[in-house]
C-alpha atoms as a PDB file:
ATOM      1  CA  UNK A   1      21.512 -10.077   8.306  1.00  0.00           C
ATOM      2  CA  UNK A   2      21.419 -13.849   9.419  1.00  0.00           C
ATOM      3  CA  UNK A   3      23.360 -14.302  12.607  1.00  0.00           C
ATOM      4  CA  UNK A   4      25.637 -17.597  13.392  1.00  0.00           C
ATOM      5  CA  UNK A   5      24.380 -21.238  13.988  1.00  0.00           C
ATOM      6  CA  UNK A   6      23.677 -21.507  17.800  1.00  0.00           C
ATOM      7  CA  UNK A   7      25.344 -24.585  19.254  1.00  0.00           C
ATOM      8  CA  UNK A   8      24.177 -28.261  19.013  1.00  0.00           C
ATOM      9  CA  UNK A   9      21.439 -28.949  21.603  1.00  0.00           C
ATOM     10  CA  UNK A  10      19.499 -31.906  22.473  1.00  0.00           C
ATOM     11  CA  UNK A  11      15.851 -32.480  21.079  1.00  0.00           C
ATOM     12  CA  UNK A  12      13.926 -32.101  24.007  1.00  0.00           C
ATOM     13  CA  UNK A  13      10.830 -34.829  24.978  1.00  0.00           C
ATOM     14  CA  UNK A  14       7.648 -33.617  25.505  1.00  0.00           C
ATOM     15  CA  UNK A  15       7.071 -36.275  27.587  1.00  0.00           C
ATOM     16  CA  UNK A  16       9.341 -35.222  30.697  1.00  0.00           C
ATOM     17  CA  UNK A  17       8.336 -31.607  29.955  1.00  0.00           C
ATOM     18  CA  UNK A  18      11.282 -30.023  28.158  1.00  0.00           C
ATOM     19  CA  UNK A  19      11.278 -27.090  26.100  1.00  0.00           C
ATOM     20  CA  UNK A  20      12.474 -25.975  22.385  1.00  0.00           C
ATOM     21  CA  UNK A  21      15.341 -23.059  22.842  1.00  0.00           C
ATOM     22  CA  UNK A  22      14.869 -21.382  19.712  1.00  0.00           C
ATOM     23  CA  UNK A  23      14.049 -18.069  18.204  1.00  0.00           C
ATOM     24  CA  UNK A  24       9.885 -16.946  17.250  1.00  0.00           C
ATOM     25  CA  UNK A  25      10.818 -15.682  14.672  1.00  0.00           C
ATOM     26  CA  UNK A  26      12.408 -16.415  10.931  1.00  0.00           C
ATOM     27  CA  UNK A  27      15.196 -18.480  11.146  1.00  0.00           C
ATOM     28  CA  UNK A  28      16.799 -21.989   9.669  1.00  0.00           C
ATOM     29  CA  UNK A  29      16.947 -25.003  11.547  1.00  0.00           C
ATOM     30  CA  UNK A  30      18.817 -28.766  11.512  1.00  0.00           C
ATOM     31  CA  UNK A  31      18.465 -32.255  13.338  1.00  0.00           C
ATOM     32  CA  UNK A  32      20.923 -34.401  13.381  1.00  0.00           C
ATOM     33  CA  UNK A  33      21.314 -37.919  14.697  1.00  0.00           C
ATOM     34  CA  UNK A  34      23.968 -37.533  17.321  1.00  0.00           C
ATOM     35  CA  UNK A  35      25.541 -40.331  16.948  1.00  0.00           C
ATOM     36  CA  UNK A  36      25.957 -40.936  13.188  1.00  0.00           C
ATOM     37  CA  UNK A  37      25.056 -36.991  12.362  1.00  0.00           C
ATOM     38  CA  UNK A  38      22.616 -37.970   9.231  1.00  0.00           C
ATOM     39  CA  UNK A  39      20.290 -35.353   8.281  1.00  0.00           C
ATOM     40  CA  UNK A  40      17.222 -35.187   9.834  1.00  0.00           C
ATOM     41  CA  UNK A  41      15.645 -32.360   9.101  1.00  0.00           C
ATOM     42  CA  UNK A  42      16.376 -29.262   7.679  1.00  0.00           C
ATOM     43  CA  UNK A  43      14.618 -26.083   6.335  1.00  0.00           C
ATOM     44  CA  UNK A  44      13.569 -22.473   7.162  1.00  0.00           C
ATOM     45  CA  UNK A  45      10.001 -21.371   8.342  1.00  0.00           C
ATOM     46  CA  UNK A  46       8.600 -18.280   9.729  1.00  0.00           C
ATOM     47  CA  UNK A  47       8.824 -19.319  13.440  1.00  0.00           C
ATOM     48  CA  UNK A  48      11.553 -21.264  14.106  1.00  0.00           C
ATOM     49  CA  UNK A  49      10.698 -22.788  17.415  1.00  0.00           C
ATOM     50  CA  UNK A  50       7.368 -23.805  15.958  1.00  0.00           C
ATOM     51  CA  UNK A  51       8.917 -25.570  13.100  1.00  0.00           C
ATOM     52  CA  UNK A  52      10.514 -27.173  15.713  1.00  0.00           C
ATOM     53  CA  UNK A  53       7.847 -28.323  17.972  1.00  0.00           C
ATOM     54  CA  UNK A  54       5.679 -29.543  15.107  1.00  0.00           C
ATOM     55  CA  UNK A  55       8.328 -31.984  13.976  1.00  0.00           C
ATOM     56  CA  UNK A  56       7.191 -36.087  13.744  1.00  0.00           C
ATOM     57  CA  UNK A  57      10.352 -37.324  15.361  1.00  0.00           C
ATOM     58  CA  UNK A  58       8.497 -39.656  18.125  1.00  0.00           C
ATOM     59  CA  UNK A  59       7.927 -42.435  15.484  1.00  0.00           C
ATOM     60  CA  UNK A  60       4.588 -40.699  14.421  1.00  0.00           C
ATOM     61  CA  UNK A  61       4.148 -41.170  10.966  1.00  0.00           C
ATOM     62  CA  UNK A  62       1.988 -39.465   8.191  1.00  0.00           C
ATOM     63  CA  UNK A  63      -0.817 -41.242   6.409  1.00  0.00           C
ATOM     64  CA  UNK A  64       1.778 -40.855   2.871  1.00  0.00           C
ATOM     65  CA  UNK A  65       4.254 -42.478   4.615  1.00  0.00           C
ATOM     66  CA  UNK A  66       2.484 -45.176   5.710  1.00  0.00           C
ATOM     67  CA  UNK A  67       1.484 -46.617   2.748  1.00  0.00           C
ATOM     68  CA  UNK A  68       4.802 -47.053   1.730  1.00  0.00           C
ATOM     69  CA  UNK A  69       5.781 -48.062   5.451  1.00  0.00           C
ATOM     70  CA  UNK A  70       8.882 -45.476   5.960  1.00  0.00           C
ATOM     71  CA  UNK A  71      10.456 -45.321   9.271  1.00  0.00           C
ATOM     72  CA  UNK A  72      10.454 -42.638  11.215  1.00  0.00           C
ATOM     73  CA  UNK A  73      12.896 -39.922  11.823  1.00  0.00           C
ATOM     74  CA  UNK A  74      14.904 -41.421  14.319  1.00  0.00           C
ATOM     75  CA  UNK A  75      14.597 -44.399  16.854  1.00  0.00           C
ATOM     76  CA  UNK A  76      14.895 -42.019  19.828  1.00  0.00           C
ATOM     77  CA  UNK A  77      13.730 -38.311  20.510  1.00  0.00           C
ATOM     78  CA  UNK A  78      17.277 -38.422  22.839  1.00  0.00           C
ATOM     79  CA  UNK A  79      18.917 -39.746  19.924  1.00  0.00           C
ATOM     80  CA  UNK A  80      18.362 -36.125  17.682  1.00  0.00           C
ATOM     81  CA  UNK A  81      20.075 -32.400  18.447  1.00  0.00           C
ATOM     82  CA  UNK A  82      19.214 -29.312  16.587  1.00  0.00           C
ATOM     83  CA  UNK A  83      20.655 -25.901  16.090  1.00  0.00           C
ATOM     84  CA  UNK A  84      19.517 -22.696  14.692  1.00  0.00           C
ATOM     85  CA  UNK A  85      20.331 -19.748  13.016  1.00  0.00           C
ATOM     86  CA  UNK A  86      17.904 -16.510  13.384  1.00  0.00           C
ATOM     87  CA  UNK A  87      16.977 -14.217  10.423  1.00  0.00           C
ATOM     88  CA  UNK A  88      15.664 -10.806  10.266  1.00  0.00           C
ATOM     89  CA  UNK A  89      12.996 -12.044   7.890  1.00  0.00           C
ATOM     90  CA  UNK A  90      11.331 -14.875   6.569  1.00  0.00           C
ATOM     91  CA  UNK A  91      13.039 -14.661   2.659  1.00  0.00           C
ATOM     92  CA  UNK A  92      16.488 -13.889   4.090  1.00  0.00           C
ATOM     93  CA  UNK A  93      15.713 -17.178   6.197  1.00  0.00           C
ATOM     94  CA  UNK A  94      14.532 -19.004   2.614  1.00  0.00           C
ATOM     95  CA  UNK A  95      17.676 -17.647   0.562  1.00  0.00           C
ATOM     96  CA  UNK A  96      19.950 -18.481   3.522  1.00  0.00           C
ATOM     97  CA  UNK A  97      18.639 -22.343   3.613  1.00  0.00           C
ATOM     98  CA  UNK A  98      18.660 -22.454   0.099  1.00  0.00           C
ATOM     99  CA  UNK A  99      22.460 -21.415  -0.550  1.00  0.00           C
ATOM    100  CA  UNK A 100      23.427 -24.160   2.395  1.00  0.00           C
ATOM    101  CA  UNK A 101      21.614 -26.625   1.118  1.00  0.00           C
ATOM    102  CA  UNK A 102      23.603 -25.366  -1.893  1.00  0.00           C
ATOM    103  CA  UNK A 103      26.868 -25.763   0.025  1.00  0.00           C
ATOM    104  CA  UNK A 104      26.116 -28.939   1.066  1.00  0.00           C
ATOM    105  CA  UNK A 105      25.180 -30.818  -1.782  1.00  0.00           C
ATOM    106  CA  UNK A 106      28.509 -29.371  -3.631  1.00  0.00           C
ATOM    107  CA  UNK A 107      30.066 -30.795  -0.047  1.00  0.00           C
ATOM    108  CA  UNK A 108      28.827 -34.081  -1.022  1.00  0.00           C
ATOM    109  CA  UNK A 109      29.348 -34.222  -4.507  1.00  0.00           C
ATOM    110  CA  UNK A 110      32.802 -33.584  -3.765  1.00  0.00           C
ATOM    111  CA  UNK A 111      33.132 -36.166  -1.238  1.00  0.00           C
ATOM    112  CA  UNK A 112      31.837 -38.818  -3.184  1.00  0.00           C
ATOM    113  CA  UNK A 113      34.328 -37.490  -6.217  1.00  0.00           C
ATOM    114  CA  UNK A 114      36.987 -38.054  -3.993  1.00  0.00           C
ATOM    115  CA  UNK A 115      36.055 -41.481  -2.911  1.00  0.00           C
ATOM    116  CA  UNK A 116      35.414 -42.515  -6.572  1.00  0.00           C
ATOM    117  CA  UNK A 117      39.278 -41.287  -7.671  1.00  0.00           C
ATOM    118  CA  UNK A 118      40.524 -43.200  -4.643  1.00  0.00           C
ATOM    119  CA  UNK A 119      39.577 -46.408  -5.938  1.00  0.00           C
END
């Protein structure tokens, strides 16, 4: 059974040292921009802390995403927070990310209904 989404936490830097507080194990994560909350990153994997860890959020960027000279994640590593939510294995951690990406889209598809009827 998938537990609850720890709280929000603050991406740590590698730089002074600081440490990813999440499970080794199956799990779903999320970054957010704090201040703005966009979407970061989002997605399951098989150890959760590694997923984590291996992120490109210090303005590293792929060879892909180069060529077509994307930005990177976020300005800031202090600008991102993440949460979590363990999983007793690694499909319950796939069908658990796919039914809130699921709830999310329908989320925004209803927002943007909404703001359509308003004007």
């Amino acid at each position: 059974m998938v537990q609850t989404w720890s709280s929000w936490k603050r991406f740590p830097d590698a730089q002074f040292g600081d440490h990813v507080e999440a499970p080794i194990g199956p799990g779903v994560y999320e970054v957010r921009h704090t201040m703005t909350g966009r979407l970061i990153a989002f997605g399951h994997a098989r150890n959760v802390a590694n997923a984590l860890g291996e992120l490109k959020v210090h303005g590293a960027v792929g060879t892909f995403a180069r060529l077509f000279k994307r930005e990177p994640l976020a300005p800031r590593v202090s600008d991102l927070e993440y949460r979590t939510c363990a999983a007793s294995t690694r499909a319950e951690a796939k069908t658990t990310a796919s039914r809130l990406l699921g709830l999310r889209q329908t989320a925004w598809r209803r927002r943007m209904d909404l703001g359509l009827a308003s004007r």
